[in-house]
C-alpha atoms as a PDB file:
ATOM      1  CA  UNK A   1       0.000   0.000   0.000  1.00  0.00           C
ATOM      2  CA  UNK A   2       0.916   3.199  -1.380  1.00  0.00           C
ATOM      3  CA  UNK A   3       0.237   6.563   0.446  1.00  0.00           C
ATOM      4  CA  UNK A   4      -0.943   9.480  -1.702  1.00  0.00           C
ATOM      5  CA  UNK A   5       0.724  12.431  -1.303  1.00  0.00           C
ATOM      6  CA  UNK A   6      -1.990  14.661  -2.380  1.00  0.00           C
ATOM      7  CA  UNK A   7      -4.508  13.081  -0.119  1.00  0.00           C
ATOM      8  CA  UNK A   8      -1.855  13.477   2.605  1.00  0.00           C
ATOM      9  CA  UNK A   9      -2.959  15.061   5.721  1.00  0.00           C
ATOM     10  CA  UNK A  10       0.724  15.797   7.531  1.00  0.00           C
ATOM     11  CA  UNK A  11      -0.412  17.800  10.008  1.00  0.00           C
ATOM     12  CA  UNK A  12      -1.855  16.825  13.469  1.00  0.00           C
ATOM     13  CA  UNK A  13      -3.573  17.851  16.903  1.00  0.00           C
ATOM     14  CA  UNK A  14      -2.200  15.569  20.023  1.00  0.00           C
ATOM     15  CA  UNK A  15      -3.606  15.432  23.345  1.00  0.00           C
ATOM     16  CA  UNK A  16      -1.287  14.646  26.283  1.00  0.00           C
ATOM     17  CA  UNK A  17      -3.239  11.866  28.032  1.00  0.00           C
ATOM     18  CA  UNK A  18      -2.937  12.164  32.189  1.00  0.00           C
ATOM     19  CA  UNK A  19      -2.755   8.532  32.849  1.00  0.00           C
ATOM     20  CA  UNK A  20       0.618   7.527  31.287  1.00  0.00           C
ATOM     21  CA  UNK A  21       1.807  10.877  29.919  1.00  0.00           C
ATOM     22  CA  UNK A  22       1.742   9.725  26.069  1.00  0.00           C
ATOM     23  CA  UNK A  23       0.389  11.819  23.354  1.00  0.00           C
ATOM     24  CA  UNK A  24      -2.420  10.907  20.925  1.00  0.00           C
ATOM     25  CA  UNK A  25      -3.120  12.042  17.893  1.00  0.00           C
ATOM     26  CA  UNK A  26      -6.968  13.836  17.831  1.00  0.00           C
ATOM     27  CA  UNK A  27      -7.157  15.326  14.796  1.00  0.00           C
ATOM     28  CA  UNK A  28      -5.545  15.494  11.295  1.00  0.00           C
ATOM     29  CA  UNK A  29      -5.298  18.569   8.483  1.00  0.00           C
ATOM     30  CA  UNK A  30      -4.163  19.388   5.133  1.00  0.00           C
ATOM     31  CA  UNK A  31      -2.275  22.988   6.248  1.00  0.00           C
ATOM     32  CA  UNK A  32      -0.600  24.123   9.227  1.00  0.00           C
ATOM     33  CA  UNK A  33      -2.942  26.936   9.610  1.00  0.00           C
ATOM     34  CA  UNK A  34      -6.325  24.589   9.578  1.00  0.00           C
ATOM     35  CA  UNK A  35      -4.219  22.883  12.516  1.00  0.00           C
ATOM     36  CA  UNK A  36      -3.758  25.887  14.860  1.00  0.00           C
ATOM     37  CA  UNK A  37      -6.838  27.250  14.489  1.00  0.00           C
ATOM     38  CA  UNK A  38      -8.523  24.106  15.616  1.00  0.00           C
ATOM     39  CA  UNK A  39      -5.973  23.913  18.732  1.00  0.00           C
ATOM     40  CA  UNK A  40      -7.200  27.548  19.371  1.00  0.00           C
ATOM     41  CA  UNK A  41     -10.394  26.082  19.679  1.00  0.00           C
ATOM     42  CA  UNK A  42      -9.247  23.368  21.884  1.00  0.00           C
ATOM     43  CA  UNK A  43      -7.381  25.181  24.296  1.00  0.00           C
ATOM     44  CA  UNK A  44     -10.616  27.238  24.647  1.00  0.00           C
ATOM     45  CA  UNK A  45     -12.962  24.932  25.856  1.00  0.00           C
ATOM     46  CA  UNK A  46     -10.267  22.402  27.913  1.00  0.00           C
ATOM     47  CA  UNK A  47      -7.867  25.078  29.116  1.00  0.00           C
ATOM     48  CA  UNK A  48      -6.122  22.121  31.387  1.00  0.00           C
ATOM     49  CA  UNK A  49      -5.399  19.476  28.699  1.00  0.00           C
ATOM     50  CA  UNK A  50      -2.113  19.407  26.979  1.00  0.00           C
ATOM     51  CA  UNK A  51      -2.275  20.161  23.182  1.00  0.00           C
ATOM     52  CA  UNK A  52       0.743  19.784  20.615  1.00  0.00           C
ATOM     53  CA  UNK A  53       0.898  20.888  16.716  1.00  0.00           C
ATOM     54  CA  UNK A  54       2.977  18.866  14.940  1.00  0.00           C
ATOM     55  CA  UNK A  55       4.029  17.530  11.108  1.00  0.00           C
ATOM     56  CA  UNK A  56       3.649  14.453  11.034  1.00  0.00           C
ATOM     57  CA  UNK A  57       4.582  12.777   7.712  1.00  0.00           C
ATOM     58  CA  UNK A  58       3.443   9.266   7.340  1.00  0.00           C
ATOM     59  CA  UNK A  59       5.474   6.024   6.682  1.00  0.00           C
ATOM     60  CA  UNK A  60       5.125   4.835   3.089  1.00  0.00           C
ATOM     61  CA  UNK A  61       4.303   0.827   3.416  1.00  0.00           C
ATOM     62  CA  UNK A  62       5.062  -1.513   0.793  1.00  0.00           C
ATOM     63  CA  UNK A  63       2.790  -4.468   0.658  1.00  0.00           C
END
């Protein structure tokens, strides 16, 4: 399996969880900009949670 580039959406929302301090991924965009304006909105309405922007480029798999 092939990823498409064009149908690619690099960057992502994650949410610190409490329990065992990992991050998870809660949302996914096409732009950078589509990405912070959506953790505006996060950080909003849960003030106390722990969001992150970052690019995350997914692993091409062969299969």
């Amino acid at each position: 399996m092939t990823v498409n580039v064009l149908n690619s959406r690099d960057w992502a929302v994650f949410c610190r969880r409490e329990s065992d301090e990992t991050y998870v991924c809660v949302a996914r965009f096409f732009n950078r900009a589509d990405a912070e304006d959506h953790l505006k909105f996060l950080r909003k309405y849960m003030p106390k949670t722990d969001f992150k922007v970052l690019f995350d480029k997914p692993v091409e798999v062969q299969g």
